[in-house]
Protein backbone atom coordinates (compact mmCIF):
# COMPACT_ATOMS: atom_id res chain seq x y z
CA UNK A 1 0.00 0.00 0.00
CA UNK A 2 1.13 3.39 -1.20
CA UNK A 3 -0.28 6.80 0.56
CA UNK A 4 -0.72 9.61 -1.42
CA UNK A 5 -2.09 13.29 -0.54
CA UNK A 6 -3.88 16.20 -2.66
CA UNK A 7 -2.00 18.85 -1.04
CA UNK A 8 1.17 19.29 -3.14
CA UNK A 9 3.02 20.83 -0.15
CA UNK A 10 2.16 18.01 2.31
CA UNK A 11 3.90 16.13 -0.40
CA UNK A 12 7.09 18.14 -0.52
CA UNK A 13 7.04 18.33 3.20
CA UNK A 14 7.17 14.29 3.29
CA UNK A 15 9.73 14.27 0.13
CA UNK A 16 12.47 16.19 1.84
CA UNK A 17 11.49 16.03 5.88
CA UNK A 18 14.94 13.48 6.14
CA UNK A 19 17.76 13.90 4.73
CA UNK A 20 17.92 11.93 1.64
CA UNK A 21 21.08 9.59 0.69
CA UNK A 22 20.67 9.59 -3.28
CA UNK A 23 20.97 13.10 -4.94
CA UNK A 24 17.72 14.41 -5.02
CA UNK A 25 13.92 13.51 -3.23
CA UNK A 26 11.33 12.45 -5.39
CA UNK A 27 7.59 13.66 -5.70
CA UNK A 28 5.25 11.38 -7.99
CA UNK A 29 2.01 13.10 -9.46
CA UNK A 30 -0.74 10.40 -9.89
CA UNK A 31 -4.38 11.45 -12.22
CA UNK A 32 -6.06 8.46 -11.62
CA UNK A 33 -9.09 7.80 -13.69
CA UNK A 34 -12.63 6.98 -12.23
CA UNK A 35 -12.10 2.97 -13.00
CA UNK A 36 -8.91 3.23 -11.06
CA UNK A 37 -11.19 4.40 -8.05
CA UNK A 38 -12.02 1.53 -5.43
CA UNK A 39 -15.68 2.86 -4.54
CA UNK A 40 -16.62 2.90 -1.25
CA UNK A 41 -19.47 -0.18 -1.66
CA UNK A 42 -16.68 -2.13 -3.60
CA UNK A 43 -15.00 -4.72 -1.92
CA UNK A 44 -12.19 -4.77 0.57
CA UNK A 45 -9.14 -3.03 -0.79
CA UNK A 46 -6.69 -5.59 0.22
CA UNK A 47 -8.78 -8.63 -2.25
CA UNK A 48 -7.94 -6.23 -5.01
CA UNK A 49 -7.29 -8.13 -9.00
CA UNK A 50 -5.42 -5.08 -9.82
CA UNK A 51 -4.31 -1.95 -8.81
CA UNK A 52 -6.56 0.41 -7.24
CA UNK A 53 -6.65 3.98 -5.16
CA UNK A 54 -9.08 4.52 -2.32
CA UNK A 55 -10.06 6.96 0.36
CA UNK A 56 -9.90 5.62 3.32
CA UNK A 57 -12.45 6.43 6.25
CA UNK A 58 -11.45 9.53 7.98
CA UNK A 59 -10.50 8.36 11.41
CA UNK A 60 -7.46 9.94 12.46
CA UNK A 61 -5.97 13.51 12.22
CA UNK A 62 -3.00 11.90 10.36
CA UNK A 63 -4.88 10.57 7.56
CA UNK A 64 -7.28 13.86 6.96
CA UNK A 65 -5.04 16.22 7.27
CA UNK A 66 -2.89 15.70 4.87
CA UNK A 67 -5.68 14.79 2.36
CA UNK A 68 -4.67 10.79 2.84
CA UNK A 69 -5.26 8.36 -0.11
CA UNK A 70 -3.75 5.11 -0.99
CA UNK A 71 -3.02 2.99 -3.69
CA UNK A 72 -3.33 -0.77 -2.96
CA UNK A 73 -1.62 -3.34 -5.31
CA UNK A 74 -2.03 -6.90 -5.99
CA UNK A 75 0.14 -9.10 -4.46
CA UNK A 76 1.68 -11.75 -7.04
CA UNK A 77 1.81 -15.52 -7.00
CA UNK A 78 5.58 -14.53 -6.01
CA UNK A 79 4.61 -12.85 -3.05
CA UNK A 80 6.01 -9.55 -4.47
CA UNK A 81 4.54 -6.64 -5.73
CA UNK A 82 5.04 -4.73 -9.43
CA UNK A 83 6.62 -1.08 -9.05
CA UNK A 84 3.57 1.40 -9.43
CA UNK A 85 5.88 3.61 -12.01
CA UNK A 86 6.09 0.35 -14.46
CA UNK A 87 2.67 -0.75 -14.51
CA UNK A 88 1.94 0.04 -18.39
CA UNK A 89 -2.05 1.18 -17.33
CA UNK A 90 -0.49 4.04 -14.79
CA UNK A 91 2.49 4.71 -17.39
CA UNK A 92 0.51 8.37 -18.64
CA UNK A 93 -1.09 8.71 -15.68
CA UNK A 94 2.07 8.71 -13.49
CA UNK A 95 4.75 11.94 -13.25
CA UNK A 96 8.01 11.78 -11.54
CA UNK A 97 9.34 15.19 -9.96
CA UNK A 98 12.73 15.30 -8.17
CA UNK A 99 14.12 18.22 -5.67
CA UNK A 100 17.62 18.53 -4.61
């Protein structure tokens, strides 16, 4: 699971809160369509067939204020998940920022 916020300075706040040990901290800009919405009647997120984004209930202060979503993937036959970034269906929906 992957957590994601709408508030591009939350993000920016997360990306560069530690210091960082490659050269630069990395933002990633996600426009997911609707399909790529898990709807709140849908099943549970974590019996997923592919990869989906959901908003989770708003039950704690960490989650709603920074505008909390996540992105929950399904787990292989390996036991292993795919990297988000090279999933072809996310591949122009996906944009990689980096910040010294």
């Amino acid at each position: 699971m992957l957590d994601w916020t709408e508030n591009a300075l939350v993000a920016l706040w997360f990306a560069t809160e530690i210091e960082i040990t490659e050269n630069h901290s990395v933002v990633w800009i996600f426009s997911p369509d609707d399909e790529d919405i898990l709807k709140e009647k849908q099943a549970d997120p974590f019996l997923i067939k592919s990869s989906k984004v959901f908003c989770p209930n708003h039950i704690s202060e960490r989650i709603t204020d920074p505008a909390g979503w996540f992105t929950c993937h399904k787990l292989m036959d390996t036991h292993n998940f795919f990297q988000f970034e090279t999933l072809k269906k996310y591949k122009d929906k996906l944009i990689k920022t980096c910040y010294p």
